[in-house]
PDB file of N, CA and C in Angstrom:
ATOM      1  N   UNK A   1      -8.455 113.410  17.304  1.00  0.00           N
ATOM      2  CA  UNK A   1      -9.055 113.758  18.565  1.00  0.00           C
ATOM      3  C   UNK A   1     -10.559 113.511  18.487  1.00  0.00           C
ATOM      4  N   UNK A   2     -11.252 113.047  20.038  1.00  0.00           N
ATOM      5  CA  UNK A   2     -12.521 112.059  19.787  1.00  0.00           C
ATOM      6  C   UNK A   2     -13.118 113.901  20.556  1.00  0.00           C
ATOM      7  N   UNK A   3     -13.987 114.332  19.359  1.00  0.00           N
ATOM      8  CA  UNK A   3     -15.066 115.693  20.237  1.00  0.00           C
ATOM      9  C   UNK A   3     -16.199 115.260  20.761  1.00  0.00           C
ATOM     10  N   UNK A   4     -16.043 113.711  21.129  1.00  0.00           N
ATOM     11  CA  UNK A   4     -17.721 113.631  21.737  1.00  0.00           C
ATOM     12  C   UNK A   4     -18.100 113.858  22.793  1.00  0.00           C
ATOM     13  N   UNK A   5     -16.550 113.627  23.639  1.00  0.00           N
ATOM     14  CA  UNK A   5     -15.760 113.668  24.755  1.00  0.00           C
ATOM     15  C   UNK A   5     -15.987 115.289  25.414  1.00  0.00           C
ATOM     16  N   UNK A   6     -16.265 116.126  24.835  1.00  0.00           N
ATOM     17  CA  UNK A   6     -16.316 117.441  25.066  1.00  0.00           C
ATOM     18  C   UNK A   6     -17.867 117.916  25.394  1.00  0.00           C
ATOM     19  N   UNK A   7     -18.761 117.622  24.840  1.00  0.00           N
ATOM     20  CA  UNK A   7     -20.218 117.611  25.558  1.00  0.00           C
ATOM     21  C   UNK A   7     -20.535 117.542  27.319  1.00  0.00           C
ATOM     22  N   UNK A   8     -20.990 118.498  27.543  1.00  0.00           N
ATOM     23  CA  UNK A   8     -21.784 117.869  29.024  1.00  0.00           C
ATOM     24  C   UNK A   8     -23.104 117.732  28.956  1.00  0.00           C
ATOM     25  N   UNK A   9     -23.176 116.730  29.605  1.00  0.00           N
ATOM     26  CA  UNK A   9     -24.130 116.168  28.856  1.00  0.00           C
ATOM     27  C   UNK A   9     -25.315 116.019  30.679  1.00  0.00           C
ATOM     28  N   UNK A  10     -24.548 115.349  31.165  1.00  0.00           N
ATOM     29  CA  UNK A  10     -25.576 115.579  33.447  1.00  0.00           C
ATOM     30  C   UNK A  10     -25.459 116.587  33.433  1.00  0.00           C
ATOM     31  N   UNK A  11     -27.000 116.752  34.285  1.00  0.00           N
ATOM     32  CA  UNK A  11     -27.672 117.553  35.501  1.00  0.00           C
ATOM     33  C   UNK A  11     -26.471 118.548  36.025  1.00  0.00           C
ATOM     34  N   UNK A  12     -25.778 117.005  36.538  1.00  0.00           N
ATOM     35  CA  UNK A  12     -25.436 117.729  37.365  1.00  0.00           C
ATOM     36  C   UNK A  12     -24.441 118.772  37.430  1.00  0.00           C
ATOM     37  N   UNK A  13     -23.598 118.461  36.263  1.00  0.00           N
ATOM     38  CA  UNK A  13     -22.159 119.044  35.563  1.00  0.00           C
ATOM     39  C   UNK A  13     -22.344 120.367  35.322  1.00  0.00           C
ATOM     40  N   UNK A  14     -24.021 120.453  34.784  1.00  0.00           N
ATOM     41  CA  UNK A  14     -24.773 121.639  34.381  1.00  0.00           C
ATOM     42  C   UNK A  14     -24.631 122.822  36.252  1.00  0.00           C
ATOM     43  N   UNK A  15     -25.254 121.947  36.763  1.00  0.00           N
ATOM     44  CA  UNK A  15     -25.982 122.568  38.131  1.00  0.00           C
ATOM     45  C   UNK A  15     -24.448 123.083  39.016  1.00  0.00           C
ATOM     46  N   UNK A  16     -23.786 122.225  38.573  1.00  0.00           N
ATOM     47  CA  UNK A  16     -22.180 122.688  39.475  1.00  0.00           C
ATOM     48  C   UNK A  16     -21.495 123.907  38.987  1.00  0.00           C
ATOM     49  N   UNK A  17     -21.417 123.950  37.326  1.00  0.00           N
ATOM     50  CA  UNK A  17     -21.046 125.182  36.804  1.00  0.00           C
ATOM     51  C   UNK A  17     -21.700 126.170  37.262  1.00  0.00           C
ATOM     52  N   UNK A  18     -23.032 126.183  36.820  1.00  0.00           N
ATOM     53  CA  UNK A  18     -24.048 127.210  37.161  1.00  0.00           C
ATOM     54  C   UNK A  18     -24.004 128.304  38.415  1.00  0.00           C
ATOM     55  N   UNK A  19     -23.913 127.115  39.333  1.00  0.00           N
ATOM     56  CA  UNK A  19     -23.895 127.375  40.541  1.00  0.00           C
ATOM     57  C   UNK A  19     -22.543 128.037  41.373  1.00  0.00           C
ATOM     58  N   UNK A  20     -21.268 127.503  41.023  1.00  0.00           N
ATOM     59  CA  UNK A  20     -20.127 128.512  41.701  1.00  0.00           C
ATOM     60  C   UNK A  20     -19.213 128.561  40.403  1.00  0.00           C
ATOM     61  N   UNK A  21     -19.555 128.860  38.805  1.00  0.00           N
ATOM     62  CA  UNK A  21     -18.644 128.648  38.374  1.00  0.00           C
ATOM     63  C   UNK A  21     -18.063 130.157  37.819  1.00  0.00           C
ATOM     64  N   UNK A  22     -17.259 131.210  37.134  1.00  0.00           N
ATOM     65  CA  UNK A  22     -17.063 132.212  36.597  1.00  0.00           C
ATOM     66  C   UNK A  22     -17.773 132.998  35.754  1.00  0.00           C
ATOM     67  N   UNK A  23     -18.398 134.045  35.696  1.00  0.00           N
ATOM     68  CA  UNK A  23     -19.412 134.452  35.387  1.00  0.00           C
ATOM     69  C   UNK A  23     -18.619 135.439  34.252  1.00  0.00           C
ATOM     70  N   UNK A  24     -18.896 135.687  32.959  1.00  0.00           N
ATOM     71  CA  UNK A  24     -18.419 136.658  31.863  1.00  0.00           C
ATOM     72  C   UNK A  24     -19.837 136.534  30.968  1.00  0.00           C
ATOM     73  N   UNK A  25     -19.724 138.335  30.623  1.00  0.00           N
ATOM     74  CA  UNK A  25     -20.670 138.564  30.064  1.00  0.00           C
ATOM     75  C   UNK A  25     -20.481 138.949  28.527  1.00  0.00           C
ATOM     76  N   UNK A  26     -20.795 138.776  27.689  1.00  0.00           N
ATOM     77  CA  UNK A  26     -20.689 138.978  26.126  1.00  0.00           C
ATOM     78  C   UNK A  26     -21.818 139.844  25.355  1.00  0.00           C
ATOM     79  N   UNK A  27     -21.906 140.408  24.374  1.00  0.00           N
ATOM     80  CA  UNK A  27     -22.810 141.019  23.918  1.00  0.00           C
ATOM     81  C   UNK A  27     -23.935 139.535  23.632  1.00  0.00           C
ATOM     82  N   UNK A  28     -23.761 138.580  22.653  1.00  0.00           N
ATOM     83  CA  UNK A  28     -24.923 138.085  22.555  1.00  0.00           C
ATOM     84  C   UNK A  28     -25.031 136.711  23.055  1.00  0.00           C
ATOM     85  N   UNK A  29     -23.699 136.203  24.360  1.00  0.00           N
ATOM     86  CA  UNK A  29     -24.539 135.066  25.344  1.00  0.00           C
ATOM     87  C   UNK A  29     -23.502 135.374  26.859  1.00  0.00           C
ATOM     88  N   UNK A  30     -24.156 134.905  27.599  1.00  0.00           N
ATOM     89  CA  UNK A  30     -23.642 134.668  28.719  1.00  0.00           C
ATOM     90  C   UNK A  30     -23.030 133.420  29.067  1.00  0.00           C
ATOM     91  N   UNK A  31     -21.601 133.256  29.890  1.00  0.00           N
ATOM     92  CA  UNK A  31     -21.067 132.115  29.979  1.00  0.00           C
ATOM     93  C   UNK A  31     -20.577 132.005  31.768  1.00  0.00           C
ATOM     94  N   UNK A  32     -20.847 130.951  31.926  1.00  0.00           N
ATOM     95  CA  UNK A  32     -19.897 130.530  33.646  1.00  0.00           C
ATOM     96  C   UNK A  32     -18.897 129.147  32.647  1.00  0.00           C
ATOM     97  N   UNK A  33     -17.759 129.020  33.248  1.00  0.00           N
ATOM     98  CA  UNK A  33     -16.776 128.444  33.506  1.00  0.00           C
ATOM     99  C   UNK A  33     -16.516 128.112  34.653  1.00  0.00           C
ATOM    100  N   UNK A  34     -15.422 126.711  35.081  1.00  0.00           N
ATOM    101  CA  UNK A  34     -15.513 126.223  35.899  1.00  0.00           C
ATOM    102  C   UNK A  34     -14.068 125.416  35.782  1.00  0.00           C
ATOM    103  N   UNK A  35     -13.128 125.173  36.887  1.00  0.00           N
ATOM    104  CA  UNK A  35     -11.948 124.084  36.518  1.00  0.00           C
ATOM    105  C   UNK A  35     -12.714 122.910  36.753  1.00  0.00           C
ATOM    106  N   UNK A  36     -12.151 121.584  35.639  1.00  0.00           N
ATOM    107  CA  UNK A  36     -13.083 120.453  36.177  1.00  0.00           C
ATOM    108  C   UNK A  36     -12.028 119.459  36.292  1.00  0.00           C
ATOM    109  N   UNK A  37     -10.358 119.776  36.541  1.00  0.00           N
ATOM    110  CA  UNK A  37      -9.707 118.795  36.588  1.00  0.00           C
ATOM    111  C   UNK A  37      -9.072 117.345  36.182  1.00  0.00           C
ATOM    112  N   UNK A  38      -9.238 117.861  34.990  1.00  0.00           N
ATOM    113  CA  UNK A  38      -9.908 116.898  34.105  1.00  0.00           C
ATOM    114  C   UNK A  38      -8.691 117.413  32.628  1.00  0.00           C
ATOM    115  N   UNK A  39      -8.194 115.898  31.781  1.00  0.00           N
ATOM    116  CA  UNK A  39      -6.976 116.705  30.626  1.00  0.00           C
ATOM    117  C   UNK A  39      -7.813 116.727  29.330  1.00  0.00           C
ATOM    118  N   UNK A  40      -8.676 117.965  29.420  1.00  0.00           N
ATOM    119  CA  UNK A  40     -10.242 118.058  28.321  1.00  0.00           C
ATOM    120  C   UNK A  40     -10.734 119.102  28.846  1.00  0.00           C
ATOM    121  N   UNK A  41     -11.056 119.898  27.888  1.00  0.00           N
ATOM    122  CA  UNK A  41     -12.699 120.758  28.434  1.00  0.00           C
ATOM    123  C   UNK A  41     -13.576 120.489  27.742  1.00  0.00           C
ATOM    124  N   UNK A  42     -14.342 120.650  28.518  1.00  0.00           N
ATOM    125  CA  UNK A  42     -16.122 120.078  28.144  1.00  0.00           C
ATOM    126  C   UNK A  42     -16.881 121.355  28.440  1.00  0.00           C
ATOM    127  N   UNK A  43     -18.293 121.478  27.207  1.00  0.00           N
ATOM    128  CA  UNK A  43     -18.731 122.720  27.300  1.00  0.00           C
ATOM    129  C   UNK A  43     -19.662 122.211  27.123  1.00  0.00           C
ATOM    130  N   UNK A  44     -21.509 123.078  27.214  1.00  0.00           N
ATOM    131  CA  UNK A  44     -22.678 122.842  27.322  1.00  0.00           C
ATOM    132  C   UNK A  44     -23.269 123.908  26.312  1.00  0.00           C
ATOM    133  N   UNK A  45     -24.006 123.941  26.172  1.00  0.00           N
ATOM    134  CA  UNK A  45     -25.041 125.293  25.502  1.00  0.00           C
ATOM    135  C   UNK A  45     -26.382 125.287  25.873  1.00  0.00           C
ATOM    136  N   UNK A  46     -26.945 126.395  26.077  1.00  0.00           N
ATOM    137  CA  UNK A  46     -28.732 126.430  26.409  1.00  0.00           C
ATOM    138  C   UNK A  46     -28.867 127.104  25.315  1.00  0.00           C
ATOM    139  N   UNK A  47     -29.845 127.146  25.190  1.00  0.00           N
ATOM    140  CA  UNK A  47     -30.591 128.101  24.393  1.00  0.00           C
ATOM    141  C   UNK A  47     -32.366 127.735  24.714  1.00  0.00           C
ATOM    142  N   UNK A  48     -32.505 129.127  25.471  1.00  0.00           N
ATOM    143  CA  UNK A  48     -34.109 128.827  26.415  1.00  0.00           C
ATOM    144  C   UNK A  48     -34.866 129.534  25.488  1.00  0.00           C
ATOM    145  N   UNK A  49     -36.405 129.494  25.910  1.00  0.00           N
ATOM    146  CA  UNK A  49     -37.582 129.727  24.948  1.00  0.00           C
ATOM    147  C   UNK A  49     -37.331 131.576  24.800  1.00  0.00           C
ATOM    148  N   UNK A  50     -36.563 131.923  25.625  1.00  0.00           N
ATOM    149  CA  UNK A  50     -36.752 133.416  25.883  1.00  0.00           C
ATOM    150  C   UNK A  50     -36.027 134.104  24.519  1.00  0.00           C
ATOM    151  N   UNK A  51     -34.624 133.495  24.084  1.00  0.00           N
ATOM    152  CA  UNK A  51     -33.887 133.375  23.027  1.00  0.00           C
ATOM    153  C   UNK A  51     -34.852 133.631  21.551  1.00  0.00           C
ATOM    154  N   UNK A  52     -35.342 132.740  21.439  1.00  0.00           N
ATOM    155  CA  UNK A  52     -36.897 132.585  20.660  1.00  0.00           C
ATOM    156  C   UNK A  52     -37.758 131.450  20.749  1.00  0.00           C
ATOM    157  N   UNK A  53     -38.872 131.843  20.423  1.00  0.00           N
ATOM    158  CA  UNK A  53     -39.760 130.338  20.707  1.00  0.00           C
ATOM    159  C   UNK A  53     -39.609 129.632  19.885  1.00  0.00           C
ATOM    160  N   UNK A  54     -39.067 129.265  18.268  1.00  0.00           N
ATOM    161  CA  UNK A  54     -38.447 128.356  17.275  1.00  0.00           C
ATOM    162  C   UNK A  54     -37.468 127.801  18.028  1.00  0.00           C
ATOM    163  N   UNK A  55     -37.824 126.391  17.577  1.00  0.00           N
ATOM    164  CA  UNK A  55     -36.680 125.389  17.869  1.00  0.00           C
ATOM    165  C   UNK A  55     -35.552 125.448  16.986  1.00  0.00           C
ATOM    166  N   UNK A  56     -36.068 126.095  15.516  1.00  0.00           N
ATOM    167  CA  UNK A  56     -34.850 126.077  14.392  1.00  0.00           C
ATOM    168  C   UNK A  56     -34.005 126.763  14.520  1.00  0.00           C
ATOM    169  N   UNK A  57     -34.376 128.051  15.435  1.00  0.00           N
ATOM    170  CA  UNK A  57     -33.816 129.423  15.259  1.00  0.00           C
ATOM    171  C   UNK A  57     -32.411 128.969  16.804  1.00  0.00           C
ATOM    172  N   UNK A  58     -33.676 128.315  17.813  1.00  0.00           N
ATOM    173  CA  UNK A  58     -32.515 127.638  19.134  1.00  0.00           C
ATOM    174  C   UNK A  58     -31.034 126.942  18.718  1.00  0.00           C
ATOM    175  N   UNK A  59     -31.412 125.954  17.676  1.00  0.00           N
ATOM    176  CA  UNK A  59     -31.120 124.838  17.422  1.00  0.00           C
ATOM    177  C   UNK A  59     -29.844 125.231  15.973  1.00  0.00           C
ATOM    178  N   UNK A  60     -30.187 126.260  15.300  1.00  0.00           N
ATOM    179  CA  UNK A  60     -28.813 127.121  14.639  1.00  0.00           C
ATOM    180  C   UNK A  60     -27.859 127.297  15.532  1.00  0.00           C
ATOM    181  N   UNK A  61     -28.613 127.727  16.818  1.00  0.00           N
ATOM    182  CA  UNK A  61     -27.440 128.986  17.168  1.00  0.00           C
ATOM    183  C   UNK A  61     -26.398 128.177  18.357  1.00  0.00           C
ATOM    184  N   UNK A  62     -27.301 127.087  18.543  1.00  0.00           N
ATOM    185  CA  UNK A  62     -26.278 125.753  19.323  1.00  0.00           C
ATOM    186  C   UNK A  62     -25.538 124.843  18.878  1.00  0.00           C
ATOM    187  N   UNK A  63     -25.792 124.850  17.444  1.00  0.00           N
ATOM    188  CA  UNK A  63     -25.046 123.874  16.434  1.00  0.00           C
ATOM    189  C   UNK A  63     -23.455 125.383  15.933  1.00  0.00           C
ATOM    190  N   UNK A  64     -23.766 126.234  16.085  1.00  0.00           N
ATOM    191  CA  UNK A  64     -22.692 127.459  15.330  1.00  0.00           C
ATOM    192  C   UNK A  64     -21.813 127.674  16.487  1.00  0.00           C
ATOM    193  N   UNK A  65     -23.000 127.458  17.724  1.00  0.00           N
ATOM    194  CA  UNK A  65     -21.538 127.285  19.248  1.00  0.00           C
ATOM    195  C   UNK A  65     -20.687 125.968  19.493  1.00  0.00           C
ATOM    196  N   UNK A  66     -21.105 125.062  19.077  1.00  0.00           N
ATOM    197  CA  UNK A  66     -20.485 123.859  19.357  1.00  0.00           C
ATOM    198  C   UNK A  66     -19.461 123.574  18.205  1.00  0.00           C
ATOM    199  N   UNK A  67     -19.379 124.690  16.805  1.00  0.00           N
ATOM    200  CA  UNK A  67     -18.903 124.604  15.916  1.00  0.00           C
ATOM    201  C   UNK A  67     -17.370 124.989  16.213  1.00  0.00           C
ATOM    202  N   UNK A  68     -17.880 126.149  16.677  1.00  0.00           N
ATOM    203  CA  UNK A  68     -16.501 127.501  17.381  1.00  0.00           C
ATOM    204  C   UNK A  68     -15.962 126.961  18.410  1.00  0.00           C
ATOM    205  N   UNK A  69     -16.627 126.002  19.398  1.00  0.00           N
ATOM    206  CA  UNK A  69     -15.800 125.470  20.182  1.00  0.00           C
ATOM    207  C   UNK A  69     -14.749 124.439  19.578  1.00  0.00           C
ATOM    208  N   UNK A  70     -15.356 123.436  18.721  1.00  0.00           N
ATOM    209  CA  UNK A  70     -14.924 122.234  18.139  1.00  0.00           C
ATOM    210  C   UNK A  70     -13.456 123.122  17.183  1.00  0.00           C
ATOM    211  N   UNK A  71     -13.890 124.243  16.682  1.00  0.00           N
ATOM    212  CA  UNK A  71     -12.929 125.153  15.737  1.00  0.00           C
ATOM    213  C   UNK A  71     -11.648 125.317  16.744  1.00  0.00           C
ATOM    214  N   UNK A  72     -11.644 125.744  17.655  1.00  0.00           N
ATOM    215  CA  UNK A  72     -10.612 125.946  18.648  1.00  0.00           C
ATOM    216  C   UNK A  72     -10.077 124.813  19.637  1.00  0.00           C
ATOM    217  N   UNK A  73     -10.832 123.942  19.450  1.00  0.00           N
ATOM    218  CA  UNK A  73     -10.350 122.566  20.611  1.00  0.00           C
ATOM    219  C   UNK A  73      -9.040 122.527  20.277  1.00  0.00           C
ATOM    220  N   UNK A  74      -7.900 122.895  19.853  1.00  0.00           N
ATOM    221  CA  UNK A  74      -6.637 122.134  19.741  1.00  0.00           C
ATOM    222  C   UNK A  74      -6.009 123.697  20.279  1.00  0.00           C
ATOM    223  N   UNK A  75      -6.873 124.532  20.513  1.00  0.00           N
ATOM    224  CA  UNK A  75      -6.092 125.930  20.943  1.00  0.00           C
ATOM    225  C   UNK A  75      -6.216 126.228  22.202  1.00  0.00           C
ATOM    226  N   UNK A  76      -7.214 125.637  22.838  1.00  0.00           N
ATOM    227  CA  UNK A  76      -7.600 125.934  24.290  1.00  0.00           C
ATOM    228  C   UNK A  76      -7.126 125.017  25.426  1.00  0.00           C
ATOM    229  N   UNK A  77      -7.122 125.458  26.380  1.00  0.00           N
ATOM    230  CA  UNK A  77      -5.974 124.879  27.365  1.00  0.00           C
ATOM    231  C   UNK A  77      -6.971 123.935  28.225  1.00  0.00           C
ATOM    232  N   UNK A  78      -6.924 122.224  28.497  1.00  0.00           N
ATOM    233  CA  UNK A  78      -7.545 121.432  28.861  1.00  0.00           C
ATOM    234  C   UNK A  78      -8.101 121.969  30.301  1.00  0.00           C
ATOM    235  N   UNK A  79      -8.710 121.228  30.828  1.00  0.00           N
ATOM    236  CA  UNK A  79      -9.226 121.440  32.549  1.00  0.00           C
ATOM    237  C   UNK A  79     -10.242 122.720  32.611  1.00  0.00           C
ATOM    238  N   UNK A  80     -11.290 122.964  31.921  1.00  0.00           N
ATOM    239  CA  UNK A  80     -12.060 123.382  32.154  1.00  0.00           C
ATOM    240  C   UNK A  80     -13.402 123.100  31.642  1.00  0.00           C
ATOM    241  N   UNK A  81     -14.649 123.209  31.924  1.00  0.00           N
ATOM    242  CA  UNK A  81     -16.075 122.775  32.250  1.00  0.00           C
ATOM    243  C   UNK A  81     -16.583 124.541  31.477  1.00  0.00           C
ATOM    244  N   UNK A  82     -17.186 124.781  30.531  1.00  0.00           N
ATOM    245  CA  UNK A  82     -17.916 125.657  30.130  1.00  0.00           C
ATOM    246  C   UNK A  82     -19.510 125.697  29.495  1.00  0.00           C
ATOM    247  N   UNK A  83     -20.180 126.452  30.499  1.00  0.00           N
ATOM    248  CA  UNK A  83     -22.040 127.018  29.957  1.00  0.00           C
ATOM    249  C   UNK A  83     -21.971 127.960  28.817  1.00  0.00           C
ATOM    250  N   UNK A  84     -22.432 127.715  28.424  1.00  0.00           N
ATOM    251  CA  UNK A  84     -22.903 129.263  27.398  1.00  0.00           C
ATOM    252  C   UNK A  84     -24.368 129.233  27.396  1.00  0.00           C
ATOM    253  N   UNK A  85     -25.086 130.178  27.685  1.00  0.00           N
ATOM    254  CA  UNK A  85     -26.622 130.600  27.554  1.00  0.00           C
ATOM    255  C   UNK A  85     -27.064 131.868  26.832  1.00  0.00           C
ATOM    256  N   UNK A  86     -27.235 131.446  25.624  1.00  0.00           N
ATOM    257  CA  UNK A  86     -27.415 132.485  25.053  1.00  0.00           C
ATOM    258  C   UNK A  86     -28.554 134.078  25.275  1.00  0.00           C
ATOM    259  N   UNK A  87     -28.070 135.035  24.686  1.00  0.00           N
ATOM    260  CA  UNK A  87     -29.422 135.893  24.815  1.00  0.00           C
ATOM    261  C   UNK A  87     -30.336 135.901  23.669  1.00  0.00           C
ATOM    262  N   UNK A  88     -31.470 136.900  23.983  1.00  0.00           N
ATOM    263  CA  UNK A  88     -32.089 136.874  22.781  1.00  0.00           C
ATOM    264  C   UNK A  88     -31.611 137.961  21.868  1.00  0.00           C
ATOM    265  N   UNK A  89     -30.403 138.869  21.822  1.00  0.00           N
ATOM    266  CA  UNK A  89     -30.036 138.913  20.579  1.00  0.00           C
ATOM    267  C   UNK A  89     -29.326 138.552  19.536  1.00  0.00           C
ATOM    268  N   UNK A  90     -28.577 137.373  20.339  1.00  0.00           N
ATOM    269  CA  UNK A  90     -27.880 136.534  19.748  1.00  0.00           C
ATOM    270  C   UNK A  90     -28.541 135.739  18.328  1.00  0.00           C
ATOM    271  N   UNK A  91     -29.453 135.683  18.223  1.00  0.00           N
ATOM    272  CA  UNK A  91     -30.664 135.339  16.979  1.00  0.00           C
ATOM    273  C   UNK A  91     -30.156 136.393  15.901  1.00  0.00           C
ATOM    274  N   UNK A  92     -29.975 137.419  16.226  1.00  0.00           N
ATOM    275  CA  UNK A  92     -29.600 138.722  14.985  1.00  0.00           C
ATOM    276  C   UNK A  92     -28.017 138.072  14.538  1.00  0.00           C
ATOM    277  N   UNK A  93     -27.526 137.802  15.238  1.00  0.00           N
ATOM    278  CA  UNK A  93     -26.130 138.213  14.598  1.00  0.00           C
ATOM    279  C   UNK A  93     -25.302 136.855  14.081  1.00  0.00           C
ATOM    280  N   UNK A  94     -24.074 136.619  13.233  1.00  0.00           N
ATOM    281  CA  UNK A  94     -23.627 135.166  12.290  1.00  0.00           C
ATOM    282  C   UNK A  94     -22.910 134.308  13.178  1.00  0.00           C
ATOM    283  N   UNK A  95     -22.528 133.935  12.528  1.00  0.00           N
ATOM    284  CA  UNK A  95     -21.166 133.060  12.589  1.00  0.00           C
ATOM    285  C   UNK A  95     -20.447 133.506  13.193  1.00  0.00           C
ATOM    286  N   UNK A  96     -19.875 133.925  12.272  1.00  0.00           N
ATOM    287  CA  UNK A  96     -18.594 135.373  12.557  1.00  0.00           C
ATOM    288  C   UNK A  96     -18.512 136.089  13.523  1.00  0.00           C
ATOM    289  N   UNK A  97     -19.734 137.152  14.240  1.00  0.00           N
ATOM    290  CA  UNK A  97     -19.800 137.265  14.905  1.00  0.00           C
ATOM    291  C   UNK A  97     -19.773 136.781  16.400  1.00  0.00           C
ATOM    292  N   UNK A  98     -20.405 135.636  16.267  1.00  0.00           N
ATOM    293  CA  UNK A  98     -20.344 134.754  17.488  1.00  0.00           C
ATOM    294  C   UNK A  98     -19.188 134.319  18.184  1.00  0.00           C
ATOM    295  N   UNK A  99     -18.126 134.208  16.822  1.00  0.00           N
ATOM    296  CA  UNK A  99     -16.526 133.602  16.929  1.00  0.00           C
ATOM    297  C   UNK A  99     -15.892 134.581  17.455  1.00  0.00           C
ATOM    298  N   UNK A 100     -15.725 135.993  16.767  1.00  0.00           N
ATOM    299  CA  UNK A 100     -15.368 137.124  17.348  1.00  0.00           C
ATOM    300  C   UNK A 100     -15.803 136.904  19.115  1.00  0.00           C
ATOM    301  N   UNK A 101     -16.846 137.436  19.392  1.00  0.00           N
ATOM    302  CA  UNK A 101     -17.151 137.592  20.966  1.00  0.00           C
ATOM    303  C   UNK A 101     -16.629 136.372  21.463  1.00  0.00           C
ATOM    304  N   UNK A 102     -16.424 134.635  21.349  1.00  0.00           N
ATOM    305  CA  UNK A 102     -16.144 134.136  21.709  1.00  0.00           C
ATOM    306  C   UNK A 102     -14.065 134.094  22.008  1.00  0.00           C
ATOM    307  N   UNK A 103     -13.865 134.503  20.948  1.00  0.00           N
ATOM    308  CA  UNK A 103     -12.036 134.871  20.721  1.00  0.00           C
ATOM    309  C   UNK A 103     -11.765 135.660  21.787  1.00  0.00           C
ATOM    310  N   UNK A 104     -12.728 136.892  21.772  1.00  0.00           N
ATOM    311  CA  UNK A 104     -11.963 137.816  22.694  1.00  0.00           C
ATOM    312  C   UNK A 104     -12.414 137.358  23.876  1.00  0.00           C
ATOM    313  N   UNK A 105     -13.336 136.398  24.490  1.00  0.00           N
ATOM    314  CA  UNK A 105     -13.505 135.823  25.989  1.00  0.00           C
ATOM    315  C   UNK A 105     -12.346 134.965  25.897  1.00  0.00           C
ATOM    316  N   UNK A 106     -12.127 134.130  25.125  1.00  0.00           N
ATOM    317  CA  UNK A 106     -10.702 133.358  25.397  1.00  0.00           C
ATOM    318  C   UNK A 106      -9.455 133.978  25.779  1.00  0.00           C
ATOM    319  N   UNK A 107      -8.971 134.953  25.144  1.00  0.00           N
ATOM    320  CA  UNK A 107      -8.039 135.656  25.106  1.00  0.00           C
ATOM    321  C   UNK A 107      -7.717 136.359  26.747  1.00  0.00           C
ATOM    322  N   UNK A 108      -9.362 137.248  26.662  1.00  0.00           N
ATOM    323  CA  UNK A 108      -9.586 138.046  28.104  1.00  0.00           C
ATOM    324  C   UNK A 108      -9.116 137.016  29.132  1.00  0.00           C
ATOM    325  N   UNK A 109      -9.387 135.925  29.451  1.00  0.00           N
ATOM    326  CA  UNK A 109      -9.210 134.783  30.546  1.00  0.00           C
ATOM    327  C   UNK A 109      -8.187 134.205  30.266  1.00  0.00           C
ATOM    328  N   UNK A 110      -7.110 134.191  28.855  1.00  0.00           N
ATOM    329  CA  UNK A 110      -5.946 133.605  28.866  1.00  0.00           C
ATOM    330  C   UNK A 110      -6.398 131.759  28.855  1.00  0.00           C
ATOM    331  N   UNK A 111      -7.457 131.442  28.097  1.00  0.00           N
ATOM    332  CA  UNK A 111      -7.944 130.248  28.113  1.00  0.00           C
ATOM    333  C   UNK A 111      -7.018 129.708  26.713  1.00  0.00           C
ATOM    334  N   UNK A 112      -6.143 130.534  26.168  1.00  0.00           N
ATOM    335  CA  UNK A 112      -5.644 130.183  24.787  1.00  0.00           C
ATOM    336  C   UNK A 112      -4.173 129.561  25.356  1.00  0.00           C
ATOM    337  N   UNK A 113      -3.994 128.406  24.655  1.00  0.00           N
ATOM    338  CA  UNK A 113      -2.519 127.544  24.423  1.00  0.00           C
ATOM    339  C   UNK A 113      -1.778 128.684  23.812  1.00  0.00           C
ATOM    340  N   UNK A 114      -0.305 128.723  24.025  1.00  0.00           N
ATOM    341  CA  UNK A 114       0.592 130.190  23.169  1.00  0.00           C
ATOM    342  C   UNK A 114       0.992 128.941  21.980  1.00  0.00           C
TER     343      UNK A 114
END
């Protein structure tokens, strides 16, 4: 399976989620979802200056989300478009953690293949 395919990468893909897509809140990011009709989901990540002003510290914590997504791509059910924007306490906490809060948003929404 090609994961390059899974990036969103336009404006605009960004601006459509954003704008009317499902709103769930997590301890350390916030996410909208979106159906995009499509036999794939494709996901995005921010991570804004507010998060922290290091690019290294941004730039961990978007490489450990795109990890957990890529970890589950064969578990999650195609046709959907996902944001994640992290907070700023998301900087405190691992891996592990991140996967956790992300599992139980899958689960909560039934985004999981049985």
């Amino acid at each position: 399976m090609r994961f390059a395919v899974h990036f969103l990468k336009n404006k605009k893909d960004f601006q459509r989620i954003l704008k009317s897509g499902y709103f769930y809140n997590a301890p350390y990011f916030k996410m909208k979802w979106l159906d995009n009709r499509l036999a794939i989901f494709r996901f995005g990540v921010v991570a804004s200056l507010k998060v922290d002003k290091k690019a290294v510290v941004r730039n961990k914590l978007k490489r450990r989300m795109r990890a957990i997504f890529l970890d589950q791509a064969t578990h999650l059910k195609p046709g959907y478009d996902f944001v994640i924007m992290f907070k700023p306490e998301a900087k405190k906490c691992d891996y592990h953690q991140l996967k956790e809060a992300m599992l139980i948003f899958f689960q909560k929404n039934r985004l999981l293949n049985k």
